[in-house]
PDB file of N, CA and C in Angstrom:
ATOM      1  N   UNK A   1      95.797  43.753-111.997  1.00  0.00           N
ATOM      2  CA  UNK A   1      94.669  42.849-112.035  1.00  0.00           C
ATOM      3  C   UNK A   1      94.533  42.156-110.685  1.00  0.00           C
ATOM      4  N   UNK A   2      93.205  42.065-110.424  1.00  0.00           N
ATOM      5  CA  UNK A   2      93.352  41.552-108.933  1.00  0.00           C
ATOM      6  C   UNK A   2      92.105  40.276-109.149  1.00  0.00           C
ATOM      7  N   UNK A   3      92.562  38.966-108.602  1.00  0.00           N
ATOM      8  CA  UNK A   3      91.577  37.727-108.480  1.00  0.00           C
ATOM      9  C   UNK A   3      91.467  37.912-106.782  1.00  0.00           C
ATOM     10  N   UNK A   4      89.827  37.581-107.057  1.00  0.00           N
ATOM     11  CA  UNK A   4      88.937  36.867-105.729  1.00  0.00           C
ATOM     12  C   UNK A   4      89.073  35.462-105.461  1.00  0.00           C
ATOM     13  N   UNK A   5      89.151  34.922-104.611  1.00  0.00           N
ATOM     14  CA  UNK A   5      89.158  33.171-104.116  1.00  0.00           C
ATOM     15  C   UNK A   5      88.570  33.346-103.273  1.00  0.00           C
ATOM     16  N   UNK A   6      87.312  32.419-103.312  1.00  0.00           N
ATOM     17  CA  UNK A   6      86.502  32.643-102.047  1.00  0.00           C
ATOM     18  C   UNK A   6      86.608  30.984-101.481  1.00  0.00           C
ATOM     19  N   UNK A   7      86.676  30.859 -99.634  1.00  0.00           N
ATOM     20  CA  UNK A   7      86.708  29.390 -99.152  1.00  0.00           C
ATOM     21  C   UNK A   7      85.825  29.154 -98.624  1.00  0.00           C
ATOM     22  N   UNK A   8      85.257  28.431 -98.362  1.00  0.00           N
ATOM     23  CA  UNK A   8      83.990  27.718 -96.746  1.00  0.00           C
ATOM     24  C   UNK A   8      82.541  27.658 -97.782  1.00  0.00           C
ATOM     25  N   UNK A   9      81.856  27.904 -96.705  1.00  0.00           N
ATOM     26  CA  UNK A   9      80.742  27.022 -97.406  1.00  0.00           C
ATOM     27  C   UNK A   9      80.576  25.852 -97.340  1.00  0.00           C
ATOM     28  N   UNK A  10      79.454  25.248 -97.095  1.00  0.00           N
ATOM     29  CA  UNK A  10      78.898  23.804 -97.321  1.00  0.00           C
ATOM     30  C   UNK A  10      77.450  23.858 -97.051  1.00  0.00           C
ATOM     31  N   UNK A  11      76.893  22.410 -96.020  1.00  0.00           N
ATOM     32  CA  UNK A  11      75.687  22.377 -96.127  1.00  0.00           C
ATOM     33  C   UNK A  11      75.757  22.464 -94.573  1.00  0.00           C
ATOM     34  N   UNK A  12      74.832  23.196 -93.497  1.00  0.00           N
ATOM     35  CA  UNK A  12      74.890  23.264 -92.133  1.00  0.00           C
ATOM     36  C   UNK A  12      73.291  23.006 -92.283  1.00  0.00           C
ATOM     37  N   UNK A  13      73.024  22.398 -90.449  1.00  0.00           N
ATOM     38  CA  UNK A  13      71.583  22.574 -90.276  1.00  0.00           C
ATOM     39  C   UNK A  13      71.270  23.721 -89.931  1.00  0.00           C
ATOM     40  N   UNK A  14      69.983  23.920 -89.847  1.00  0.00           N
ATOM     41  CA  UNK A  14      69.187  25.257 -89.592  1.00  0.00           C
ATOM     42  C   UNK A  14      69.958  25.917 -87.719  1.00  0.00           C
ATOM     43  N   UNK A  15      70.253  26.643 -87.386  1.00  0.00           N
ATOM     44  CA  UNK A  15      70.594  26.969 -86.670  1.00  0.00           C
ATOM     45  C   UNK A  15      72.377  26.971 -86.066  1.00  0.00           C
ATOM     46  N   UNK A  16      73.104  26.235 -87.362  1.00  0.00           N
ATOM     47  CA  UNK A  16      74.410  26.765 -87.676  1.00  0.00           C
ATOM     48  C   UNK A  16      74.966  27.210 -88.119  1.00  0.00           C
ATOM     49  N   UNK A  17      76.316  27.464 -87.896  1.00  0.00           N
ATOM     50  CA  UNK A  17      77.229  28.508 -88.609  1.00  0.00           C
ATOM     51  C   UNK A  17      78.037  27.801 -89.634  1.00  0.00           C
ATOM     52  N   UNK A  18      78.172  29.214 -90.458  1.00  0.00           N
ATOM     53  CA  UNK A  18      79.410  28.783 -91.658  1.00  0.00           C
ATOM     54  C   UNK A  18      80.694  30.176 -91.392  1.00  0.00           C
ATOM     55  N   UNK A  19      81.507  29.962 -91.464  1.00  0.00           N
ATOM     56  CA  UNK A  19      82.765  31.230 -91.343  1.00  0.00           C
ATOM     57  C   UNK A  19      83.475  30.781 -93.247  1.00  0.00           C
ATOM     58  N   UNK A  20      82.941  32.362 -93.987  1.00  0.00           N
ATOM     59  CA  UNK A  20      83.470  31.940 -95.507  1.00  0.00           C
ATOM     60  C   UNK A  20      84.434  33.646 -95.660  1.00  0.00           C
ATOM     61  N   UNK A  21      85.788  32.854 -96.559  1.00  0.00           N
ATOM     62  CA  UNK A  21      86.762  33.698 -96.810  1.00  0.00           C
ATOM     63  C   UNK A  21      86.552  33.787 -98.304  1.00  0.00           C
ATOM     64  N   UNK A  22      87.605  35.529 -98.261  1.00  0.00           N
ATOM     65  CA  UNK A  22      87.612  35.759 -99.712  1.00  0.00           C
ATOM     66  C   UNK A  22      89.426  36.615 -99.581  1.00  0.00           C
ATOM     67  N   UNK A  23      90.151  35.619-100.031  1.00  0.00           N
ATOM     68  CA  UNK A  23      91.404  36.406-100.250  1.00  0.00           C
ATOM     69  C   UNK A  23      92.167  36.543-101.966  1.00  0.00           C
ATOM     70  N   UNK A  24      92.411  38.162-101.709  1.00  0.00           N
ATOM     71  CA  UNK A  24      92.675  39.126-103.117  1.00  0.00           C
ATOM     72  C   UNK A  24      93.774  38.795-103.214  1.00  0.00           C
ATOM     73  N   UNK A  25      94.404  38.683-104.312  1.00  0.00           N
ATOM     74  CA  UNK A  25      95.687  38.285-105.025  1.00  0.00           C
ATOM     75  C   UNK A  25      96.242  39.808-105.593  1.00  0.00           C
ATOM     76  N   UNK A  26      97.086  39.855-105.548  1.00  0.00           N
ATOM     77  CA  UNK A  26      97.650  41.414-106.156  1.00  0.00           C
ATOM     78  C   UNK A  26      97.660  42.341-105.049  1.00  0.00           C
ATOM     79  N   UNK A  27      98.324  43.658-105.402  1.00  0.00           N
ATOM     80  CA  UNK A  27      98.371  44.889-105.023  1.00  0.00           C
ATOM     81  C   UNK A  27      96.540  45.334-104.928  1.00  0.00           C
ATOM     82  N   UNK A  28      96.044  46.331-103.598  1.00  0.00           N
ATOM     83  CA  UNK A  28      94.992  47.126-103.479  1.00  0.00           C
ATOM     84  C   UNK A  28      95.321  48.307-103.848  1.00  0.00           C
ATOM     85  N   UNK A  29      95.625  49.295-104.364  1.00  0.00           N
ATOM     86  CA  UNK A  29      96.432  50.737-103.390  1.00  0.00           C
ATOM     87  C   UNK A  29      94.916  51.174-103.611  1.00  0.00           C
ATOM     88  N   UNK A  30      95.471  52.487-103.034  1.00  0.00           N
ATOM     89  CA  UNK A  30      93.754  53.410-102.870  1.00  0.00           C
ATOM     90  C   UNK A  30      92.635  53.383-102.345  1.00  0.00           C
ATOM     91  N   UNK A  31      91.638  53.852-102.726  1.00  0.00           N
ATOM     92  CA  UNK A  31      90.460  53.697-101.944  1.00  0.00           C
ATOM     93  C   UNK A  31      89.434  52.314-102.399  1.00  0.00           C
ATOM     94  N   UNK A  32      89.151  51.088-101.430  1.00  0.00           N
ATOM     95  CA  UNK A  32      88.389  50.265-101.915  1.00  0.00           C
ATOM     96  C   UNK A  32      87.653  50.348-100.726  1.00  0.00           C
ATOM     97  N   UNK A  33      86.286  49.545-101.284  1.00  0.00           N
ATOM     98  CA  UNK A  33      85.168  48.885-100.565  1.00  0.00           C
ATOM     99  C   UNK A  33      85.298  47.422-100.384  1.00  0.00           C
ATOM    100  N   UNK A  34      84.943  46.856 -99.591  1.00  0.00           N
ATOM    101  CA  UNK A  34      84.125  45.375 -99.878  1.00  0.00           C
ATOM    102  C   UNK A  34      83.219  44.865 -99.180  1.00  0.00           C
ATOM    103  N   UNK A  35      82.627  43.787 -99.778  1.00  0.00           N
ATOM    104  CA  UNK A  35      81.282  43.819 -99.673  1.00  0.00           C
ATOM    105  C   UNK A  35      80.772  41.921 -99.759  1.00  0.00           C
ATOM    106  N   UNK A  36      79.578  41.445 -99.031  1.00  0.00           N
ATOM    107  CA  UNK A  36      79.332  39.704 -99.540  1.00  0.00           C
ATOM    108  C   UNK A  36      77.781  40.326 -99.955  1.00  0.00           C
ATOM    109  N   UNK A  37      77.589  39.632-101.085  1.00  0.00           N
ATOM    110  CA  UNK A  37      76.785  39.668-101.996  1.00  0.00           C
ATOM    111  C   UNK A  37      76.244  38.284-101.364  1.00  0.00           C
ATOM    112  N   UNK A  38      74.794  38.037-101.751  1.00  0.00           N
ATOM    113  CA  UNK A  38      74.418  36.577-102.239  1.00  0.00           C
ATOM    114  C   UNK A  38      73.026  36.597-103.761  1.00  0.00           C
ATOM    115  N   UNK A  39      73.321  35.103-103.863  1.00  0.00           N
ATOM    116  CA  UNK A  39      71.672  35.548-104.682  1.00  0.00           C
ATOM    117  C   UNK A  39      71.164  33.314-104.755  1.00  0.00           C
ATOM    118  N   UNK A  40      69.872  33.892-104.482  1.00  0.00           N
ATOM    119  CA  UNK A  40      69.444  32.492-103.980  1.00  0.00           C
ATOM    120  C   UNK A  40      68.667  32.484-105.781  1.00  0.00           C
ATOM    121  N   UNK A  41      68.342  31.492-105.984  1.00  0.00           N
ATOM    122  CA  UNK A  41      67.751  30.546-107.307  1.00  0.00           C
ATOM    123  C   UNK A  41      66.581  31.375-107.723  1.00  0.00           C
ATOM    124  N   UNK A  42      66.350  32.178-108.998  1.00  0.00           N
ATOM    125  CA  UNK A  42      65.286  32.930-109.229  1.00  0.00           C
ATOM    126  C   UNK A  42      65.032  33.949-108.726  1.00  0.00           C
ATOM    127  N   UNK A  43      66.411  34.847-107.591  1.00  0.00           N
ATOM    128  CA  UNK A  43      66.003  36.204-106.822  1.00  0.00           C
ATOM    129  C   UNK A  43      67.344  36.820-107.816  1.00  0.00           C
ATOM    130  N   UNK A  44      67.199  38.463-107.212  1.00  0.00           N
ATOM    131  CA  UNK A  44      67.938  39.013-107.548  1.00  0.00           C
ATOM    132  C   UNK A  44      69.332  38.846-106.821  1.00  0.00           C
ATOM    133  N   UNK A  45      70.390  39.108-106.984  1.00  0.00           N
ATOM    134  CA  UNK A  45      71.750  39.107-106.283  1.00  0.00           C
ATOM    135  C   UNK A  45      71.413  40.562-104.951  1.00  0.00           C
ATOM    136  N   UNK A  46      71.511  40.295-103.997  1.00  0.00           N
ATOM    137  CA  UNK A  46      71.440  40.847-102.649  1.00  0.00           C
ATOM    138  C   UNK A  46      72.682  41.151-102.195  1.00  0.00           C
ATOM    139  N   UNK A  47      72.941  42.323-101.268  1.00  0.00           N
ATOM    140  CA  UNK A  47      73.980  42.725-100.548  1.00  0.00           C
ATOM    141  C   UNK A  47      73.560  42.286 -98.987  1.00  0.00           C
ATOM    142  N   UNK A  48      74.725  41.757 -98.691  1.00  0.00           N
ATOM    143  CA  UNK A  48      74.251  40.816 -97.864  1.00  0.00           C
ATOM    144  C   UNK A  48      74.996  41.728 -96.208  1.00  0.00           C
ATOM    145  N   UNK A  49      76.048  42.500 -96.272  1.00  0.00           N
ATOM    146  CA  UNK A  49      77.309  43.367 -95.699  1.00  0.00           C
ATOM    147  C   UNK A  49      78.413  43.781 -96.343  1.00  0.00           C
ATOM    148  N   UNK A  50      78.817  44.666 -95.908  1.00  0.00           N
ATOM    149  CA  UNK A  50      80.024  45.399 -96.545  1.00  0.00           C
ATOM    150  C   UNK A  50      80.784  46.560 -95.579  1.00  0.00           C
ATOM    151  N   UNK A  51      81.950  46.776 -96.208  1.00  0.00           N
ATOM    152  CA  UNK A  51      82.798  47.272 -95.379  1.00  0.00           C
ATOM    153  C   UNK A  51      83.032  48.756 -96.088  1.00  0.00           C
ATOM    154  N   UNK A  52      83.016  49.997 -96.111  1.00  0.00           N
ATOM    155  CA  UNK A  52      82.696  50.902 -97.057  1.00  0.00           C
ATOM    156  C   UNK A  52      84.574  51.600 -96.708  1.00  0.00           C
ATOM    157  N   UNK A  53      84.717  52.662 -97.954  1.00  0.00           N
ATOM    158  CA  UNK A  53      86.213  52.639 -97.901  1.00  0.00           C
ATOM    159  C   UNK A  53      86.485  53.635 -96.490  1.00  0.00           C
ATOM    160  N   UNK A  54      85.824  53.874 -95.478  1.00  0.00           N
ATOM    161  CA  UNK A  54      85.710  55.072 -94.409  1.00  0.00           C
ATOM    162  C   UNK A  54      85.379  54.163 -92.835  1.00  0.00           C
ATOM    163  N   UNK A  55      85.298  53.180 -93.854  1.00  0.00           N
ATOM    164  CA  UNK A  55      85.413  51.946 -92.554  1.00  0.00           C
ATOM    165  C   UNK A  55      83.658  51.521 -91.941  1.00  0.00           C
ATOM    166  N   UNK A  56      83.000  52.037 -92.427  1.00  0.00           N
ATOM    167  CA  UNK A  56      81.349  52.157 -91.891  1.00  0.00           C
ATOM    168  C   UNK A  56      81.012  50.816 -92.485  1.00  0.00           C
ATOM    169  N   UNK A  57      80.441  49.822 -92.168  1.00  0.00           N
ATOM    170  CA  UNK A  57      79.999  48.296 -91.771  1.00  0.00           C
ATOM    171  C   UNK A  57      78.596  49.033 -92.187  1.00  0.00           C
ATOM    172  N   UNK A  58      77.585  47.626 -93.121  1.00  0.00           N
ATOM    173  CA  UNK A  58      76.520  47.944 -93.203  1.00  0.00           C
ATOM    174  C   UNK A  58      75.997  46.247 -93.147  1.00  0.00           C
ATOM    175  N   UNK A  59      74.988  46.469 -92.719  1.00  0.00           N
ATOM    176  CA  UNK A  59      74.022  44.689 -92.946  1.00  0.00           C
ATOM    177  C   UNK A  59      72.783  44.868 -93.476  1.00  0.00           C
ATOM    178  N   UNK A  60      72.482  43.716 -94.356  1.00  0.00           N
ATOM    179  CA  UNK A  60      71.270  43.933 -94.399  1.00  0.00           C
ATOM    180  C   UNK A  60      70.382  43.824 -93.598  1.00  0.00           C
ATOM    181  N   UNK A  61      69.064  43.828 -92.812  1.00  0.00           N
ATOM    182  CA  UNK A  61      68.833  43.558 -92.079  1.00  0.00           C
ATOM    183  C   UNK A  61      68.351  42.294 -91.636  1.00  0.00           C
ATOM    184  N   UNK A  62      68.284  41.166 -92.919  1.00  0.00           N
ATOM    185  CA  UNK A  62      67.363  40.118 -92.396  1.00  0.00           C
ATOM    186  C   UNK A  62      68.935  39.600 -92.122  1.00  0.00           C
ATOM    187  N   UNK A  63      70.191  39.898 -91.754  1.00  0.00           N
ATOM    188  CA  UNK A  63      71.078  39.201 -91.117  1.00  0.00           C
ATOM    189  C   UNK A  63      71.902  39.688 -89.924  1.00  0.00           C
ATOM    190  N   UNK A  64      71.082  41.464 -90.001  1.00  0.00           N
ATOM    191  CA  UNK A  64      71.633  41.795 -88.554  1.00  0.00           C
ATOM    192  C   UNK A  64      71.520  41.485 -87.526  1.00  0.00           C
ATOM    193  N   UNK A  65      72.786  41.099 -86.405  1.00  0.00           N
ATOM    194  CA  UNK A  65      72.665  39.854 -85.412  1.00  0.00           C
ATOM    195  C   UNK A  65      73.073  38.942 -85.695  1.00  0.00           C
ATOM    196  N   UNK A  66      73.079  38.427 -86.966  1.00  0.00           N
ATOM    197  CA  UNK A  66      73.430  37.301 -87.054  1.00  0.00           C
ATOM    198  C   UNK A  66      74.772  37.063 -87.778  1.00  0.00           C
ATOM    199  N   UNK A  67      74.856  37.676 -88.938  1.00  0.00           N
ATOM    200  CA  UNK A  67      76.147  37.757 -89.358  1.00  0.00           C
ATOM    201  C   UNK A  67      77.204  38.428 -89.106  1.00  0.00           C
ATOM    202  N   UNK A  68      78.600  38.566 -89.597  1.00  0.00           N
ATOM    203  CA  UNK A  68      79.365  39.604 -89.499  1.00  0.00           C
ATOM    204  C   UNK A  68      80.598  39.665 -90.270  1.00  0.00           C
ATOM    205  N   UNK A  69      80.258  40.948 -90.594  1.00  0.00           N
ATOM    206  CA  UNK A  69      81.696  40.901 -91.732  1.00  0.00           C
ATOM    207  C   UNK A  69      82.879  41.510 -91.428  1.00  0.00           C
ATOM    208  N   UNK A  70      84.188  41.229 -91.416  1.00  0.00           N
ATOM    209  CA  UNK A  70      85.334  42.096 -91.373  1.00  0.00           C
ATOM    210  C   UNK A  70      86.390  41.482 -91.921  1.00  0.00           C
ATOM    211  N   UNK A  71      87.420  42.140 -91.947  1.00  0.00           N
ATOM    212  CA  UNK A  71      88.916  42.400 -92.511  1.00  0.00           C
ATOM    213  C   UNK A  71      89.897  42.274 -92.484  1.00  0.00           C
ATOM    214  N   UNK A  72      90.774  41.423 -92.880  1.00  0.00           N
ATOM    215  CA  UNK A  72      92.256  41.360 -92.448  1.00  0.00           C
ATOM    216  C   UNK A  72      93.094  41.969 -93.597  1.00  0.00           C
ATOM    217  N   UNK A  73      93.146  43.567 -93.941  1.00  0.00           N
ATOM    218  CA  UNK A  73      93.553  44.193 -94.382  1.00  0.00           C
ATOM    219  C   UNK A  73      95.502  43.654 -94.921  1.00  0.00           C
ATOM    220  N   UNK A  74      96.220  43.818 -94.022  1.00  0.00           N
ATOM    221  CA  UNK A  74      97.284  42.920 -94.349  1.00  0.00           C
ATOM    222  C   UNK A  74      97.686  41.676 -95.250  1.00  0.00           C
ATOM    223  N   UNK A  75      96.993  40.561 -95.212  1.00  0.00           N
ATOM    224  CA  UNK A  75      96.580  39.205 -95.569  1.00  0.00           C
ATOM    225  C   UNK A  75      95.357  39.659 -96.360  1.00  0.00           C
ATOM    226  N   UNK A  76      94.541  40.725 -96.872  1.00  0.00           N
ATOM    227  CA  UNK A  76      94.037  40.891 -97.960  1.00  0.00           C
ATOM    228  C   UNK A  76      92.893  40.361 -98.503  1.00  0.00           C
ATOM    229  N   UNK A  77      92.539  39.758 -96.839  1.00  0.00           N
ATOM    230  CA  UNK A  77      91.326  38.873 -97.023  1.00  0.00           C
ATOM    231  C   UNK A  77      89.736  39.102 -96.504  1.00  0.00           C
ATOM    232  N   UNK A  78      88.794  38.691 -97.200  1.00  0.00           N
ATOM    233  CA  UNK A  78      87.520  39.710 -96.101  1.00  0.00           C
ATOM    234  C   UNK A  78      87.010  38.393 -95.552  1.00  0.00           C
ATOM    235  N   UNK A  79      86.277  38.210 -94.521  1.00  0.00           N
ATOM    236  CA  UNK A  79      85.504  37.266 -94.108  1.00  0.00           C
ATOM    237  C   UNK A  79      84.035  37.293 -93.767  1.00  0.00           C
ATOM    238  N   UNK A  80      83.475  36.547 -94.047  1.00  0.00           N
ATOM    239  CA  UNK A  80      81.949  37.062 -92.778  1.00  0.00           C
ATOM    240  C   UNK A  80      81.442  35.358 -92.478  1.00  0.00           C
ATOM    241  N   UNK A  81      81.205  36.004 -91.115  1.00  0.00           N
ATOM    242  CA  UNK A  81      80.638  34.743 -90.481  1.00  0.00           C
ATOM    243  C   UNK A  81      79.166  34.859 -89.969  1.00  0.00           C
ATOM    244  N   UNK A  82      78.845  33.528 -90.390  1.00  0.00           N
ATOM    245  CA  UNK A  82      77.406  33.478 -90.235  1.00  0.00           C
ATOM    246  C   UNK A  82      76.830  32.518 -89.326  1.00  0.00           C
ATOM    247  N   UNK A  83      76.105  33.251 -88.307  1.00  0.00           N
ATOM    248  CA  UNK A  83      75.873  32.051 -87.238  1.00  0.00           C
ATOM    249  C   UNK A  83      74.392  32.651 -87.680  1.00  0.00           C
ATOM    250  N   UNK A  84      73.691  31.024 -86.561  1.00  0.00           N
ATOM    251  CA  UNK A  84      72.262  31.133 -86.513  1.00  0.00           C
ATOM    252  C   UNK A  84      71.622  30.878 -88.193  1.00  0.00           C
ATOM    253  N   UNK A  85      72.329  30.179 -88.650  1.00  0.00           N
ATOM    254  CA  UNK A  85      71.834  29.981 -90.284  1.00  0.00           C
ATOM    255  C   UNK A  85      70.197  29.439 -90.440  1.00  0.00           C
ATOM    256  N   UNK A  86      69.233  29.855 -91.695  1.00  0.00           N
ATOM    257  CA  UNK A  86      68.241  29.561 -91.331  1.00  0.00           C
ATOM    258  C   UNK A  86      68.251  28.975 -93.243  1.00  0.00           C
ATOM    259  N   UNK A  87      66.870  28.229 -93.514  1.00  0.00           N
ATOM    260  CA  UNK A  87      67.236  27.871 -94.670  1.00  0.00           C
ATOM    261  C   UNK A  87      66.849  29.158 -95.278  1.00  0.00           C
ATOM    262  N   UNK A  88      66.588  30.567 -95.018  1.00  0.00           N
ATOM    263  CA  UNK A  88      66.485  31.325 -96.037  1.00  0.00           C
ATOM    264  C   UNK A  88      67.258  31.861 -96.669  1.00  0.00           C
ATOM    265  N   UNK A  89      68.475  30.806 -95.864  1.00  0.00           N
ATOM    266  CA  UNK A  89      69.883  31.972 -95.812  1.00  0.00           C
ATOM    267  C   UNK A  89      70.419  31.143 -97.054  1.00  0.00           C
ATOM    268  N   UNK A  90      69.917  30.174 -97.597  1.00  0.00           N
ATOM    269  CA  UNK A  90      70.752  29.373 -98.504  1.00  0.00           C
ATOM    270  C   UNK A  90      70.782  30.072 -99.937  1.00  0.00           C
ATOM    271  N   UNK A  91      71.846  30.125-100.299  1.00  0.00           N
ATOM    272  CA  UNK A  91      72.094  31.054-101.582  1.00  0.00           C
ATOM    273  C   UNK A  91      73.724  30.554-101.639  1.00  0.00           C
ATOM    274  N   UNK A  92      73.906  31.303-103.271  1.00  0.00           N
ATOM    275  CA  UNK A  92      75.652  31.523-103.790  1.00  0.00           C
ATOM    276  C   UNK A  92      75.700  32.785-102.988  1.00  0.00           C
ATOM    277  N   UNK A  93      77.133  33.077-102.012  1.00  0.00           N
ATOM    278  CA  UNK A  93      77.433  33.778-101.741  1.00  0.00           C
ATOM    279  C   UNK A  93      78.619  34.146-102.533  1.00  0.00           C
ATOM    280  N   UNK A  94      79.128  35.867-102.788  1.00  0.00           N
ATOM    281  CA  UNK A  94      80.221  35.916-103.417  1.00  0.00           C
ATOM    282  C   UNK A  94      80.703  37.282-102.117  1.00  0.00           C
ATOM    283  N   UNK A  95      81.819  37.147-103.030  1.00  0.00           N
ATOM    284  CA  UNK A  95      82.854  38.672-102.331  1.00  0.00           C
ATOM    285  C   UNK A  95      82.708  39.566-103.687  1.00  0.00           C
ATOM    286  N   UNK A  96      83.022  40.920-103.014  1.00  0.00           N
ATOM    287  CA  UNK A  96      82.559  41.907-104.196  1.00  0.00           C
ATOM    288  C   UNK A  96      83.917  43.013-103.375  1.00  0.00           C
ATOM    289  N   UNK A  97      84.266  43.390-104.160  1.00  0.00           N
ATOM    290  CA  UNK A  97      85.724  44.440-104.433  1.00  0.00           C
ATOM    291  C   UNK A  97      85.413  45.659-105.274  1.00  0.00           C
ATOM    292  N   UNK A  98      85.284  46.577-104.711  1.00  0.00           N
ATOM    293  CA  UNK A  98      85.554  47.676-105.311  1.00  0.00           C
ATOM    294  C   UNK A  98      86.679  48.689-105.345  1.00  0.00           C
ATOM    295  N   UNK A  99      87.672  49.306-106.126  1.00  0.00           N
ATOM    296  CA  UNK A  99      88.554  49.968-106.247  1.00  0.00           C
ATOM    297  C   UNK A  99      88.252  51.546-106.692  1.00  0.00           C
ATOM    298  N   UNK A 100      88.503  52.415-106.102  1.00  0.00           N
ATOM    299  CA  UNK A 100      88.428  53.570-106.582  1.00  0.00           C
ATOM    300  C   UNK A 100      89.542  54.247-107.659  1.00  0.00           C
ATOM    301  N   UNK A 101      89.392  54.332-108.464  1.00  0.00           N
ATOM    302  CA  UNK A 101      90.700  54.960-109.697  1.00  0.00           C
ATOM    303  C   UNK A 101      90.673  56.520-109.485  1.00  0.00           C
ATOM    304  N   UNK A 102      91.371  56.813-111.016  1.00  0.00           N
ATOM    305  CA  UNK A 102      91.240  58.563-111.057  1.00  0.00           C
ATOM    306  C   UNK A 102      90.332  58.459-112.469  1.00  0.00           C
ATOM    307  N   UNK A 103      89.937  59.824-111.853  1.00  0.00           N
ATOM    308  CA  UNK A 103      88.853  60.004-113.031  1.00  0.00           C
ATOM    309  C   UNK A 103      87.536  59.596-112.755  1.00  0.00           C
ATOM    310  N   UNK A 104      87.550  58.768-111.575  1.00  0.00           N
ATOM    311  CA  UNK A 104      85.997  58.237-110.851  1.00  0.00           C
ATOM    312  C   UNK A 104      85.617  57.509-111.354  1.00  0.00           C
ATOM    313  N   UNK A 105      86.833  56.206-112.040  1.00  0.00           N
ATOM    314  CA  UNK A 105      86.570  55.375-112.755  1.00  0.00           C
ATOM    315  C   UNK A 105      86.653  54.386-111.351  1.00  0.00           C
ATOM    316  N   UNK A 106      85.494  53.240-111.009  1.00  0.00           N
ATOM    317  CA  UNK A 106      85.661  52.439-110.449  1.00  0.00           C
ATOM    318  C   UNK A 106      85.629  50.864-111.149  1.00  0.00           C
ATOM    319  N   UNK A 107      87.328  50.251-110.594  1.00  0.00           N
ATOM    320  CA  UNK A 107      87.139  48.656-110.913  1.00  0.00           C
ATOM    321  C   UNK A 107      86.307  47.806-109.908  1.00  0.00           C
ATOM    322  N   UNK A 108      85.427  47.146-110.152  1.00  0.00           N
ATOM    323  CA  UNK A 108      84.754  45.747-109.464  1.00  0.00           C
ATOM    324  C   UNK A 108      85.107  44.785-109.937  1.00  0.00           C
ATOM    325  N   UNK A 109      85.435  43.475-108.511  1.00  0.00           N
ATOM    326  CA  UNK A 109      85.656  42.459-109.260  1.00  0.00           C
ATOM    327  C   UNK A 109      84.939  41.378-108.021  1.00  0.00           C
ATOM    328  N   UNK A 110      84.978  40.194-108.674  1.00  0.00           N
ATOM    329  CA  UNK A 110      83.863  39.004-107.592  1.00  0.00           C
ATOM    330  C   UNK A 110      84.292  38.348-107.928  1.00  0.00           C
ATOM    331  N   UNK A 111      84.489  37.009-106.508  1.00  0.00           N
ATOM    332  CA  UNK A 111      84.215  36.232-106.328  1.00  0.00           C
ATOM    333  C   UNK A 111      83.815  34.983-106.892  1.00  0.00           C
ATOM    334  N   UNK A 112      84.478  34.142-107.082  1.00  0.00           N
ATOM    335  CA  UNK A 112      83.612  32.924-108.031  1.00  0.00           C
ATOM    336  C   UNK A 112      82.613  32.233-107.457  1.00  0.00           C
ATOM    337  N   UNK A 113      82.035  32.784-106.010  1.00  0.00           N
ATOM    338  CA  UNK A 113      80.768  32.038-105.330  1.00  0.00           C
ATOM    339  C   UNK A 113      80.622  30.778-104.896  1.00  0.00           C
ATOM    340  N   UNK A 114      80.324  30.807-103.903  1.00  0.00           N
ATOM    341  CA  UNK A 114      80.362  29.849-102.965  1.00  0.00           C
ATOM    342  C   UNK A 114      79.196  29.195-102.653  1.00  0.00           C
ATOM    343  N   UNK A 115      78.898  28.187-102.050  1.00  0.00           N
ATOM    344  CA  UNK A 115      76.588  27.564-102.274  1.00  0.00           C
ATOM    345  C   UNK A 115      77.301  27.347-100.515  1.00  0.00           C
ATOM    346  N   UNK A 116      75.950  28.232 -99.668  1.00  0.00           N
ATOM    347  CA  UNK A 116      75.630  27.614 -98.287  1.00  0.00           C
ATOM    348  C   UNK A 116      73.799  27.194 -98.798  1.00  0.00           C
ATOM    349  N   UNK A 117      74.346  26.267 -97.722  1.00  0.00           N
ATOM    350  CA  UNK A 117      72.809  25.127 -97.981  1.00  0.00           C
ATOM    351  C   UNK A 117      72.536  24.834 -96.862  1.00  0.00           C
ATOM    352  N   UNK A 118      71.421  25.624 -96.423  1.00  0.00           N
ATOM    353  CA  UNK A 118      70.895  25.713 -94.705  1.00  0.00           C
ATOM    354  C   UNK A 118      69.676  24.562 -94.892  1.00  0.00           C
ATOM    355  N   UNK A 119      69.734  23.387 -94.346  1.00  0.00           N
ATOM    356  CA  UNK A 119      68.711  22.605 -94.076  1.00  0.00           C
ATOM    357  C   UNK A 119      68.745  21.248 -93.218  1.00  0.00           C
ATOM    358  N   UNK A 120      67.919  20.629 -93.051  1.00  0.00           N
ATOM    359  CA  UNK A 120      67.888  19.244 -91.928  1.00  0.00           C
ATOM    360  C   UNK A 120      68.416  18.137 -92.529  1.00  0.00           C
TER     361      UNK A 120
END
């Protein structure tokens, strides 16, 4: 069984940064992904970046440039940092874990979500 803890977050003005962690508790083995999700009040939950199990980095685009996600594989933790914050950016952000099994059974697990609150 593996728990998410996600840290950081708060309220920044429009044109700052937040740096938010997500460190996994337990054993990984095998093939995983991960990934920061967000979802702002009345939208759908968004993929926001992710780290795919082959190592290929993806962004969405209304944060390419601006954000960035990576890994401290060892310490088990993902991060992404977000500079240049705008208020569109304000949403629950989570961490998202994927595990590859046998049988092509995949476990997901998230994040208990975090609130950035981009405003003056």
């Amino acid at each position: 069984q593996v728990h998410l803890v996600e840290s950081g977050g708060g309220q920044v003005q429009p044109g700052g940064s937040q740096r938010l962690s997500c460190q996994a508790s337990g054993n990984i083995p095998g093939l995983y992904a991960t990934a920061w999700y967000r979802q702002a009040p009345g939208k759908e939950r968004e993929l926001v970046a992710a780290i795919l199990s082959d190592g290929t980095i993806n962004y969405a685009d209304s944060v390419k440039g601006r954000f960035t996600i990576s890994r401290d594989n060892a310490k088990q933790t993902l991060f992404l940092q977000a500079n240049d914050l705008q208020p569109e950016d304000t949403a629950v952000y989570y961490c998202n874990l994927r595990i590859s099994k046998e049988m092509g059974y995949i476990e997901v697990y998230w994040g208990q979500g975090t609130q950035v609150t981009v405003s003056s």
